[in-house]
Protein backbone atom coordinates (compact mmCIF):
# COMPACT_ATOMS: atom_id res chain seq x y z
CA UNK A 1 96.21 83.16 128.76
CA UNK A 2 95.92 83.78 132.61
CA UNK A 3 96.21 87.60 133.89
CA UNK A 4 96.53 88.64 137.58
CA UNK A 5 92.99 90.25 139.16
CA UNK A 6 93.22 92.67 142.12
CA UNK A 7 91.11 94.47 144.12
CA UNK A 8 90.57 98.12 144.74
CA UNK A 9 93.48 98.24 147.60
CA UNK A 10 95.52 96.77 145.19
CA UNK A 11 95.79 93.08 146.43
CA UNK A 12 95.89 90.38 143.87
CA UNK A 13 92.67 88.59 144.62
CA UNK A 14 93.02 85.99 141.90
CA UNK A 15 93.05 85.09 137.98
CA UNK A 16 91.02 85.79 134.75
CA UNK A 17 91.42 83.59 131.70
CA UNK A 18 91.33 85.68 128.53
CA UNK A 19 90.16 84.29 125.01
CA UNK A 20 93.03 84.31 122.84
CA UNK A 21 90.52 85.59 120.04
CA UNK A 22 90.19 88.70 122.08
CA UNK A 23 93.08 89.00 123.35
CA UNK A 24 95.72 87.80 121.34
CA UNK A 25 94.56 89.41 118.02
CA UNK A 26 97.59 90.38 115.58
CA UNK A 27 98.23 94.23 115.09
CA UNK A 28 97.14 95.50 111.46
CA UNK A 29 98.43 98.71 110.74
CA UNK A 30 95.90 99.55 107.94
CA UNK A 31 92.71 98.07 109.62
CA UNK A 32 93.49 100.35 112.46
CA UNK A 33 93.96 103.49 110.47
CA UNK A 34 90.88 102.93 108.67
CA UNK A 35 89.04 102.18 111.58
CA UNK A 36 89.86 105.19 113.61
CA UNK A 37 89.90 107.49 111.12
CA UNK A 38 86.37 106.38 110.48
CA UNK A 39 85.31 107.33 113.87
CA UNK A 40 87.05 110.73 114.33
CA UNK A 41 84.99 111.47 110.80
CA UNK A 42 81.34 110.25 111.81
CA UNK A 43 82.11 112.29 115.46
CA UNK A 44 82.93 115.48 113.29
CA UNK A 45 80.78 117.89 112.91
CA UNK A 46 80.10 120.74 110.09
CA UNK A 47 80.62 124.10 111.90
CA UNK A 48 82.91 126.18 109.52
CA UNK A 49 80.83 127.64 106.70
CA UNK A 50 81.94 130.72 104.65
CA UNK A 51 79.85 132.33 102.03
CA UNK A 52 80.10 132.42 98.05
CA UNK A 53 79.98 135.18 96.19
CA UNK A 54 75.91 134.08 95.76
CA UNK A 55 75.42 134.35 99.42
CA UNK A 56 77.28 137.76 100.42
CA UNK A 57 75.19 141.11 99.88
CA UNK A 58 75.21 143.60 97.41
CA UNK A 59 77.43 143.74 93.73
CA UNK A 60 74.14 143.94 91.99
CA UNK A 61 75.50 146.93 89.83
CA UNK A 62 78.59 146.44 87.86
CA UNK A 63 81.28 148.70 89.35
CA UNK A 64 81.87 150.56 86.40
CA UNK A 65 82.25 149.95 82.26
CA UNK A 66 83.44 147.49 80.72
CA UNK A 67 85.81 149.64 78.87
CA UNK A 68 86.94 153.01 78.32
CA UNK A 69 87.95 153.44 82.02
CA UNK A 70 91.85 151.86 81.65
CA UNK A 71 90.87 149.45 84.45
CA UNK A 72 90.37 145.91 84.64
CA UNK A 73 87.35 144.43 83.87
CA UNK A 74 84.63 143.66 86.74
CA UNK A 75 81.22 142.62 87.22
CA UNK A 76 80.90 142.43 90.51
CA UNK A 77 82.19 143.80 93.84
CA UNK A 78 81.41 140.34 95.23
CA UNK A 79 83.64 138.57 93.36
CA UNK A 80 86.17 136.32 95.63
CA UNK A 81 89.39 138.63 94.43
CA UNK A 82 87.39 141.19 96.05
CA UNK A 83 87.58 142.53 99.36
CA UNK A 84 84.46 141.78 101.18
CA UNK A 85 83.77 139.45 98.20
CA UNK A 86 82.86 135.44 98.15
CA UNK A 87 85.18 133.12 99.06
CA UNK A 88 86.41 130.55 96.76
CA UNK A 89 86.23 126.48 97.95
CA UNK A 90 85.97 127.41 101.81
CA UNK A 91 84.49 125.29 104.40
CA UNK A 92 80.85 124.42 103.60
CA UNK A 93 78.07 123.18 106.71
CA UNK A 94 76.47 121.49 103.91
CA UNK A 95 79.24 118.48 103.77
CA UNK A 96 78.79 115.55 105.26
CA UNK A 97 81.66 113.69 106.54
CA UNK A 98 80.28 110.36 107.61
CA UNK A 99 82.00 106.78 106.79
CA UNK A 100 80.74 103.59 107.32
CA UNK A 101 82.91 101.20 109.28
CA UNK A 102 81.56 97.45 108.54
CA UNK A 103 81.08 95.25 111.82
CA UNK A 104 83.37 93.08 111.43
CA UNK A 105 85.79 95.62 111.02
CA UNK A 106 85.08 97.65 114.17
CA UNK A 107 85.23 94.46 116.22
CA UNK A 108 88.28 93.42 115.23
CA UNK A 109 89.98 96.73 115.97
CA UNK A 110 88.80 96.81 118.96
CA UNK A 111 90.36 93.88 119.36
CA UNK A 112 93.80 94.72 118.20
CA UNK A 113 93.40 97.82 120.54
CA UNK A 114 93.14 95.15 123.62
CA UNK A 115 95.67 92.81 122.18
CA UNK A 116 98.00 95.47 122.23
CA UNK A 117 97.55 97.32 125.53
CA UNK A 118 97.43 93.93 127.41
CA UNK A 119 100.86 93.34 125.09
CA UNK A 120 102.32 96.51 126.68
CA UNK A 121 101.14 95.83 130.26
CA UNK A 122 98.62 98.67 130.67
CA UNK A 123 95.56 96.91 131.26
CA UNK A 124 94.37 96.48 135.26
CA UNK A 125 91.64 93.85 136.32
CA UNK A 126 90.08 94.81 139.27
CA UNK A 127 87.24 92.46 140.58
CA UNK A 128 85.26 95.75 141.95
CA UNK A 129 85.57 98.88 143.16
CA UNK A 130 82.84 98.52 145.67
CA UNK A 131 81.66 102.10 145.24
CA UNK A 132 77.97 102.52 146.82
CA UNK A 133 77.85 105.69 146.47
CA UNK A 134 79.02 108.60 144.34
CA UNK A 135 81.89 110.05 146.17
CA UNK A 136 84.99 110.85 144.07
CA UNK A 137 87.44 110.86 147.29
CA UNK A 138 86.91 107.05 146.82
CA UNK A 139 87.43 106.88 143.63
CA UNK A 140 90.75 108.71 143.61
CA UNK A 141 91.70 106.87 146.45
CA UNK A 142 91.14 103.55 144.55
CA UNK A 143 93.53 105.08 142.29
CA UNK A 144 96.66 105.78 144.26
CA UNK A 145 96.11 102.55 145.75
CA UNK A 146 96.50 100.96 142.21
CA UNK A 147 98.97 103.16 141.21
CA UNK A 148 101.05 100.91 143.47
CA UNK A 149 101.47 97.96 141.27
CA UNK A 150 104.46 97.39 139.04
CA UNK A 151 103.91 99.43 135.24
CA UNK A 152 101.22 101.60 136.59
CA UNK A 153 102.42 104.26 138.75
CA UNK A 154 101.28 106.85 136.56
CA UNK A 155 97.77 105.44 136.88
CA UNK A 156 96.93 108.42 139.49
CA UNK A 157 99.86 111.06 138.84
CA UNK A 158 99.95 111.59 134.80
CA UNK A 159 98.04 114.71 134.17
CA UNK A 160 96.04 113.91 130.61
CA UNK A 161 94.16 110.72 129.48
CA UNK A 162 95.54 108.28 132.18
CA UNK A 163 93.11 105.63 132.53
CA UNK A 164 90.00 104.41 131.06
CA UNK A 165 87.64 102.64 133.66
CA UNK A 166 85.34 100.23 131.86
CA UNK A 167 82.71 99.23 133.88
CA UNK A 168 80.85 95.65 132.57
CA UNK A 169 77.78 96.80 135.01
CA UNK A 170 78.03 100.76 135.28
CA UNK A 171 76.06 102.07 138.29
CA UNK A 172 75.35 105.59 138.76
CA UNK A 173 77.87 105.95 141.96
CA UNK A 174 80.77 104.46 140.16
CA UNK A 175 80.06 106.70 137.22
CA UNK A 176 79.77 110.01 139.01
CA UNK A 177 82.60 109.01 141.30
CA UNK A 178 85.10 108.75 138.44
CA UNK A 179 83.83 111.14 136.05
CA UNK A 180 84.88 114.16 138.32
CA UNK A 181 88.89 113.38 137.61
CA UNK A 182 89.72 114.97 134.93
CA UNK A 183 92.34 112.37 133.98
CA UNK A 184 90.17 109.36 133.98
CA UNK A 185 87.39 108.65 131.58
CA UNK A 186 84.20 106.38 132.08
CA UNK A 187 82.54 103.97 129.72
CA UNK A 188 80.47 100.86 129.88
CA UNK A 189 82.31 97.46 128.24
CA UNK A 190 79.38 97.49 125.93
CA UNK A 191 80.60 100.25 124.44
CA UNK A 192 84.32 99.95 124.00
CA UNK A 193 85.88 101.08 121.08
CA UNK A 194 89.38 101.61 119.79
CA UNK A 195 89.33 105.30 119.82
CA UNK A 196 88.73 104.86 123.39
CA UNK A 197 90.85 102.36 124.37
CA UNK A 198 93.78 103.38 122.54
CA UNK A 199 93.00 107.30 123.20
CA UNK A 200 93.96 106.59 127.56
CA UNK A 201 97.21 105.16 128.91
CA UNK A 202 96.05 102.73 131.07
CA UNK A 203 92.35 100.80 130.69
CA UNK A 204 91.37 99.47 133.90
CA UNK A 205 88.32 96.66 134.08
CA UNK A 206 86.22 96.02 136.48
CA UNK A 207 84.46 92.42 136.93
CA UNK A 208 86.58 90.71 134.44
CA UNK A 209 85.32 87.83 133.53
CA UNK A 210 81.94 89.44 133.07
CA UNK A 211 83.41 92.27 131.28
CA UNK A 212 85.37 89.42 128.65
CA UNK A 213 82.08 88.04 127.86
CA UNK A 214 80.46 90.93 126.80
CA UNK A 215 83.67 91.75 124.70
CA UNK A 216 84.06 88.31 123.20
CA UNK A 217 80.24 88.65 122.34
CA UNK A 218 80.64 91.22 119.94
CA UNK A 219 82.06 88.88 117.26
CA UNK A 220 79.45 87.08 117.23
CA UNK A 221 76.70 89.83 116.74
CA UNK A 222 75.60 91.09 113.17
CA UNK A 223 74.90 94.99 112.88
């Protein structure tokens, strides 16, 4: 399949052939799900922890007889139904909430994600954005100018999450000119993912055809 290239005014500068195992990948539901899910877990991190009724002080003594007093029983004021007591199956830092995604899975949601968004129209190649140095006024300019094309206006004007730029040779101008929008996020090709790609509205390339070979690569590489 043959998609339009532009430039960064905007002009169609020519065509990129895409790899229909890349590109043209079959939506699975399930695989997806599993695969995301996956990724949200291993970025989590244990923070909440509450105490038990081991780790709070005090309740050494027993509050008061066993019996004769007409109350209920208790042997300790650190007991959960207690105020000030334990807490009973709170949050723990000790859990670990890792998964482990297999290769081949990974790569081929990734490839669903970019089977889909190029399905939808919301993928731009742009041959380069010929940023020398780091200078976000450039780099938001490049963006209106984009914003031009049919399906993307939005590209420079949606407030949250509107563009990925994928970069298949990051340099640190084109980073640090993009990274100061707080709309658009930065990442290398190499490092695509499906939480990424699927996580912005629009996921703009740069240097296609280098950019598809690193992508296409992926299958082919055994973690």
């Amino acid at each position: 399949m043959e998609v339009p290239v532009y430039n960064a005014q905007g002009k169609k500068k020519g065509s990129v052939t895409l790899p229909e195992a890349v590109f043209g990948v079959q939506w699975n539901d399930s695989l997806m799900h599993q695969v995301v899910t996956s990724m949200r877990d291993n970025a989590r991190g244990p923070i909440a922890h509450t105490k038990t009724r081991g780790d709070v002080r005090g309740g050494g003594k027993k509050p008061w007889q066993q019996k004769g007093t007409g109350r209920a029983r208790h042997g300790s004021i650190r007991s959960p139904i207690w105020r000030g007591g334990g807490v009973t199956h709170g949050p723990r830092n000790e859990k670990n909430f890792a998964r482990t995604i297999p290769a081949k899975m990974r790569v081929k949601a990734l490839y669903m994600a970019l089977s889909r968004k190029l399905k939808d129209g919301e993928i731009l190649f742009v041959d380069s954005f010929g940023i020398t140095e780091p200078k976000t006024a450039t780099a938001k300019k490049t963006l209106v100018q984009l914003s031009a094309l049919s399906g993307f206006e939005k590209l420079s004007s949606k407030k949250k999450n509107a563009a990925l730029i994928a970069l298949s040779d990051p340099t640190e101008a084109s980073q640090k000119s993009f990274r100061n929008i707080g709309n658009v996020s930065v990442a290398a090709v190499r490092n695509l993912n499906p939480l990424a790609v699927l996580g912005s509205s629009f996921l703009v390339i740069e240097n296609p055809e280098a950019a598809v070979a690193i992508v296409a690569s992926r299958s082919n590489k055994k973690k």
